[in-house]
N, C-alpha and C. Protein backbone atom coordinates (compact mmCIF):
# COMPACT_ATOMS: atom_id res chain seq x y z
N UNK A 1 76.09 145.55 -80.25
CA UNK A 1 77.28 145.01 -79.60
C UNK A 1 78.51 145.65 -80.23
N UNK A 2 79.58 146.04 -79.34
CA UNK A 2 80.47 146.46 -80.01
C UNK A 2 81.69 145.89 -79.72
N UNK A 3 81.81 144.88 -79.12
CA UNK A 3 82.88 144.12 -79.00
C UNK A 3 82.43 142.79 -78.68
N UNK A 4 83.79 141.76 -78.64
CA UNK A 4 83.22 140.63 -78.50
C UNK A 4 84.63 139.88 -77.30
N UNK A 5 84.16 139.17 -76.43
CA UNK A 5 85.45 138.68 -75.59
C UNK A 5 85.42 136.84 -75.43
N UNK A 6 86.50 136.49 -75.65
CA UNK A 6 86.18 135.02 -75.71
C UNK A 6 87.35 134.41 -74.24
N UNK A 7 86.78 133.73 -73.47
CA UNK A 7 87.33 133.34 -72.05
C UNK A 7 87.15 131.57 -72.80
N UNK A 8 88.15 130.96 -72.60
CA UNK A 8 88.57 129.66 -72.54
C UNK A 8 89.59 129.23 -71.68
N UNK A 9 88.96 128.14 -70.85
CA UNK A 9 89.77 127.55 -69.86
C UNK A 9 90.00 125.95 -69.71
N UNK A 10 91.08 125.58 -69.71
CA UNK A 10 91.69 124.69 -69.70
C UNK A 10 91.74 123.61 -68.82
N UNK A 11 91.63 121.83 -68.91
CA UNK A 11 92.49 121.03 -67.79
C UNK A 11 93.03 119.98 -67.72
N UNK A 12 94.26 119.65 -67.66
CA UNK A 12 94.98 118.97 -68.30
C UNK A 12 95.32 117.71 -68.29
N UNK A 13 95.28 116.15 -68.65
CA UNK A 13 95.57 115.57 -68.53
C UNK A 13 96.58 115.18 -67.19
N UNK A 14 96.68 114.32 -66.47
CA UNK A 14 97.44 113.71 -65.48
C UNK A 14 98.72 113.35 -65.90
N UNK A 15 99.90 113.83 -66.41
CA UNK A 15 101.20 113.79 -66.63
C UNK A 15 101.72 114.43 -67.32
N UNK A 16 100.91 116.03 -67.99
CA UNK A 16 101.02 116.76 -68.86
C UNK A 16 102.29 117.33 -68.25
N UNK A 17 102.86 117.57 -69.11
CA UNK A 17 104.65 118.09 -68.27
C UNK A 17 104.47 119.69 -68.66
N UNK A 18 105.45 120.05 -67.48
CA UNK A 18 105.87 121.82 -67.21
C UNK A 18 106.34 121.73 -68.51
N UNK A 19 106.70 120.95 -69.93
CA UNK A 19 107.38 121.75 -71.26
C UNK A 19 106.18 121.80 -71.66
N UNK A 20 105.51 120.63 -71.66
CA UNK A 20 104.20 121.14 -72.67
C UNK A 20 103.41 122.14 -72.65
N UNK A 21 102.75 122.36 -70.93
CA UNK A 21 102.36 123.46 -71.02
C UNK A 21 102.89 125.05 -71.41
N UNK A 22 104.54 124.98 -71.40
CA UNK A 22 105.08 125.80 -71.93
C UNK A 22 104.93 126.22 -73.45
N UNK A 23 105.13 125.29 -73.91
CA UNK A 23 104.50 124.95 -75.24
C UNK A 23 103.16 125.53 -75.85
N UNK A 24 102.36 125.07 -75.06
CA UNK A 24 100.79 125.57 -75.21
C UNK A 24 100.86 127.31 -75.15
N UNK A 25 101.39 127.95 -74.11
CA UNK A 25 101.67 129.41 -74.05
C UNK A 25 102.38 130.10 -74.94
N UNK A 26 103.11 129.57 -75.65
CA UNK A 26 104.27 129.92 -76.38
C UNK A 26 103.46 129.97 -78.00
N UNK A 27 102.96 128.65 -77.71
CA UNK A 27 102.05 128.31 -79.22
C UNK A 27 100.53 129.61 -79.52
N UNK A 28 100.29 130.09 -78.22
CA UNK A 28 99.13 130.98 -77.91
C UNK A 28 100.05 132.13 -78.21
N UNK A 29 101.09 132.84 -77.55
CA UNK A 29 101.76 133.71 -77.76
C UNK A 29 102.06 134.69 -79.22
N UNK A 30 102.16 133.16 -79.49
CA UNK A 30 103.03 133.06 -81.62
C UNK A 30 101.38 134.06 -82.27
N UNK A 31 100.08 133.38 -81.73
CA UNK A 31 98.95 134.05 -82.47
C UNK A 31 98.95 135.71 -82.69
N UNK A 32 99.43 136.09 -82.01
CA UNK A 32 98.98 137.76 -81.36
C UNK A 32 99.77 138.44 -83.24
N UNK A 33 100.84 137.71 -83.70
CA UNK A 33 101.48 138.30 -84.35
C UNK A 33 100.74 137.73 -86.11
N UNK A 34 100.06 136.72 -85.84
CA UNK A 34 99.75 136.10 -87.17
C UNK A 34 98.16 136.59 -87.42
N UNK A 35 97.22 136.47 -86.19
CA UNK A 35 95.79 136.69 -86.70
C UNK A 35 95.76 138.19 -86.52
N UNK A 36 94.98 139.50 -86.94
CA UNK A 36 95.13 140.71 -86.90
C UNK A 36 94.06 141.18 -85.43
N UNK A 37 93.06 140.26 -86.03
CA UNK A 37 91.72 139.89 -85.57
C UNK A 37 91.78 140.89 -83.98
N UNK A 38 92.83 140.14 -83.02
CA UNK A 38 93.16 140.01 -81.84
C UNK A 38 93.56 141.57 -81.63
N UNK A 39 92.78 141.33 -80.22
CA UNK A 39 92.73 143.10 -79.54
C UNK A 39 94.02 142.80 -78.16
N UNK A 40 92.87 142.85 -77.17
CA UNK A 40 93.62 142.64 -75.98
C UNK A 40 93.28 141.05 -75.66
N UNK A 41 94.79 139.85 -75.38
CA UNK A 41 95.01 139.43 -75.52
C UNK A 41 95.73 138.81 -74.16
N UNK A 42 95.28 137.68 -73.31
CA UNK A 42 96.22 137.58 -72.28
C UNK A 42 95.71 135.88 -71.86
N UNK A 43 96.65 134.93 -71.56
CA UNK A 43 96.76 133.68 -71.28
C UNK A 43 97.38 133.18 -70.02
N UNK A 44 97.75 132.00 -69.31
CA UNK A 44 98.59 131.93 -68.57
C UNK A 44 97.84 130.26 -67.65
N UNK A 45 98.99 129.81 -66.99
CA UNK A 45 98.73 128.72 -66.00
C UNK A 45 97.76 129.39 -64.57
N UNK A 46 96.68 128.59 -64.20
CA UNK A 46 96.41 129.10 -62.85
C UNK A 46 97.39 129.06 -61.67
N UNK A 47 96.96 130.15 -61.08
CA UNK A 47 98.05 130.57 -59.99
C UNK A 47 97.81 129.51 -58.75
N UNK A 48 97.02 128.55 -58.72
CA UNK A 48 96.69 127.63 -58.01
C UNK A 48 96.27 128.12 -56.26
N UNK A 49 95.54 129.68 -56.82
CA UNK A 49 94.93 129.91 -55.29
C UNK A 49 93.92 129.31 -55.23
N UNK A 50 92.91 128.67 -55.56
CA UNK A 50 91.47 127.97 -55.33
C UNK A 50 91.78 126.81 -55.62
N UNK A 51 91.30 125.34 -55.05
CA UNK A 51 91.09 124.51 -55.14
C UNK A 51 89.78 124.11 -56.29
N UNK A 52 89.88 123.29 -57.36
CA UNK A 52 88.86 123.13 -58.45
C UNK A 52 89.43 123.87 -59.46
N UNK A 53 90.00 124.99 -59.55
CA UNK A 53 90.23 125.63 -60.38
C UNK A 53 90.88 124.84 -61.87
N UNK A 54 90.23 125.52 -63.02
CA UNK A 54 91.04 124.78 -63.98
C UNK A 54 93.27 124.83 -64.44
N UNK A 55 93.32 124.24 -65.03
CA UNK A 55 94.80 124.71 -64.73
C UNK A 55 95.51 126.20 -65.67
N UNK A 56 94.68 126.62 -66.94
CA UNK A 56 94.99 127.53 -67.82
C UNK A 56 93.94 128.22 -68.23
N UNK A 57 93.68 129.42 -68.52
CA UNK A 57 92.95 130.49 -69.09
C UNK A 57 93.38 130.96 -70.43
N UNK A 58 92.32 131.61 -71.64
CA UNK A 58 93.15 132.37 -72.05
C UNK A 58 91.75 132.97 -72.42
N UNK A 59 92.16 134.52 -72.23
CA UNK A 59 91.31 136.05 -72.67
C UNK A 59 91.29 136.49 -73.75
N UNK A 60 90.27 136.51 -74.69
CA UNK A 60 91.20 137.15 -75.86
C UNK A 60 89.68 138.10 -76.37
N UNK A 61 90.00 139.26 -76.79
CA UNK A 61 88.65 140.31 -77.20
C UNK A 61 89.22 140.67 -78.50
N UNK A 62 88.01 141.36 -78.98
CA UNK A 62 88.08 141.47 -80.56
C UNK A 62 86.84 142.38 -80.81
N UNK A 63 87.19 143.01 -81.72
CA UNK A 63 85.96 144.40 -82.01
C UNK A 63 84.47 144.21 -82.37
N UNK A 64 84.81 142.88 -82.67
CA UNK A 64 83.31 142.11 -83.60
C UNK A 64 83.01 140.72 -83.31
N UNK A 65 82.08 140.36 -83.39
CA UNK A 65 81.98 138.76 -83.52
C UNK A 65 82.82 138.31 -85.08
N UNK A 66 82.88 138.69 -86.04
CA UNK A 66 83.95 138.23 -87.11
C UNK A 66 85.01 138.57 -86.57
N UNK A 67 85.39 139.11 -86.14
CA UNK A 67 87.20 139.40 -85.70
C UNK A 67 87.65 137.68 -84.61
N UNK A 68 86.36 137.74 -83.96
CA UNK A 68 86.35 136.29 -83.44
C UNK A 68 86.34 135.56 -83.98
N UNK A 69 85.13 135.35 -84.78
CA UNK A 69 85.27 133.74 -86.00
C UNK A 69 86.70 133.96 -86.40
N UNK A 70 87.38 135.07 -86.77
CA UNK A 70 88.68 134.86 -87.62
C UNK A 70 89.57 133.97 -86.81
N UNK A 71 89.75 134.37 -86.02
CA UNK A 71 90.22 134.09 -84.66
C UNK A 71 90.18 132.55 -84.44
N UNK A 72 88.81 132.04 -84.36
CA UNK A 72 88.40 130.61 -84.24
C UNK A 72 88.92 130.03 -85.00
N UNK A 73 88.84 130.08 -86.59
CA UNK A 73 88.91 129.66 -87.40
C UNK A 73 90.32 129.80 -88.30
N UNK A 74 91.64 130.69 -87.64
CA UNK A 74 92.32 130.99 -87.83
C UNK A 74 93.44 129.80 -88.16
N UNK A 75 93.82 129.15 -89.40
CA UNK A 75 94.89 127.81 -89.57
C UNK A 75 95.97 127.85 -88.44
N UNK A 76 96.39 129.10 -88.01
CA UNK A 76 97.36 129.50 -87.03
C UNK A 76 96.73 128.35 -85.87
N UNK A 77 95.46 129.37 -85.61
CA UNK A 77 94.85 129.37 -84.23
C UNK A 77 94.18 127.87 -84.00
N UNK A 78 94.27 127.39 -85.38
CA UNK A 78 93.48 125.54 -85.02
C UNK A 78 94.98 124.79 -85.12
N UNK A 79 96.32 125.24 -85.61
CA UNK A 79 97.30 124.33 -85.58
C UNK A 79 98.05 124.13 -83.92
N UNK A 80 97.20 125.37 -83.35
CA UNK A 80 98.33 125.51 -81.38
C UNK A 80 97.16 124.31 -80.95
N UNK A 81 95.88 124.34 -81.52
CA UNK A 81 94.42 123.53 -81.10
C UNK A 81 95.28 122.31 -81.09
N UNK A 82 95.12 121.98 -82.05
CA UNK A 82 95.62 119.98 -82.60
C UNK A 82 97.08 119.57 -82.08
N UNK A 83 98.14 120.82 -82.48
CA UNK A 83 99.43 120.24 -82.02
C UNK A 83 99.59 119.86 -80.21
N UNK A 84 99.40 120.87 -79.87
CA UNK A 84 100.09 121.23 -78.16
C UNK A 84 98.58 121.58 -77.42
N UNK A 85 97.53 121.61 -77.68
CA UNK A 85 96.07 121.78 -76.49
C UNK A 85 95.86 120.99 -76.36
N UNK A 86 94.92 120.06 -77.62
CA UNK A 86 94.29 118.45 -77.51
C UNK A 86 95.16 117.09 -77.09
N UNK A 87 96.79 117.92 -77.61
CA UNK A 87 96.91 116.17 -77.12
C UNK A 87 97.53 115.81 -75.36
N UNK A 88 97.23 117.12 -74.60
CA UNK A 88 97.32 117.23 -73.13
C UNK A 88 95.83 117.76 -72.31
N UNK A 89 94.82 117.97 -73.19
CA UNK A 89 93.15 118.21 -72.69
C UNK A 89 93.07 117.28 -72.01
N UNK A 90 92.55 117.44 -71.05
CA UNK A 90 91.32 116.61 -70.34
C UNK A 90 89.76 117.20 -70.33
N UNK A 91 89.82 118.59 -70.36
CA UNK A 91 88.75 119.05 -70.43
C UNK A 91 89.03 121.04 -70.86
N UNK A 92 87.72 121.32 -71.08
CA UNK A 92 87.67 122.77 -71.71
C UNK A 92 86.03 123.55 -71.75
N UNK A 93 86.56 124.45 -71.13
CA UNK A 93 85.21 125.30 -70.91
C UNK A 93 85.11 126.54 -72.15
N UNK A 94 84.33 126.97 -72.31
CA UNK A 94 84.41 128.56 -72.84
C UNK A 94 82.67 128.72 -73.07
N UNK A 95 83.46 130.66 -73.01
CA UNK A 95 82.31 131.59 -73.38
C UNK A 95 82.60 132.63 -74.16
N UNK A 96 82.08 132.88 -74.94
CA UNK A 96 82.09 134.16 -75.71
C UNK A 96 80.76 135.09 -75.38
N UNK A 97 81.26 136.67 -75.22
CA UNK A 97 79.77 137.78 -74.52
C UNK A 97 80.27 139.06 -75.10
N UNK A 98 79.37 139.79 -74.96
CA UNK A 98 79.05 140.71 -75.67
C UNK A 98 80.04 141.80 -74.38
N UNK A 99 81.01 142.88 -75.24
CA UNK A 99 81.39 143.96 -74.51
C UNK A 99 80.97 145.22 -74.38
């Protein structure tokens, strides 16, 4: 394996406000500059063409499965978790696969 890509998707609580989710992007944003880990890197609200769809994505690849754990496990990357994700979650998918 020579890369590793991690897809997590988002859905949000029933009154989660347009700041918070701003928030959440902004808080995802801040990572790119603190963990090294991070390759290509891209997040965002769904564009709300499908019905079901969750409301946020975020893409993020990395050269290795450790460049990921860093990533996971990153104080940065668990403080955007606890502050601004969990306390507007309703729910959360992910996968991590081989590139």
């Amino acid at each position: 394996m020579t890369g590793c890509r991690h897809v997590a998707t988002f859905a949000f609580v029933e009154g989660a406000t347009e700041e918070q989710i701003a928030a959440v992007a902004s808080g995802l944003g801040a990572l790119r500059d603190q963990i090294p880990e991070i390759g290509e890197y891209h997040f965002g609200p769904d564009l709300g063409l499908n019905d079901g769809n969750q409301q946020f994505a975020v893409v993020a690849d990395f050269e290795d499965v450790d460049g990921y754990l860093a990533y996971r496990d990153h104080p940065a990357h668990q403080a955007v978790l606890a502050e601004r994700i969990r306390p507007i979650l309703a729910s959360r998918s992910a996968v991590q696969f081989a590139l």
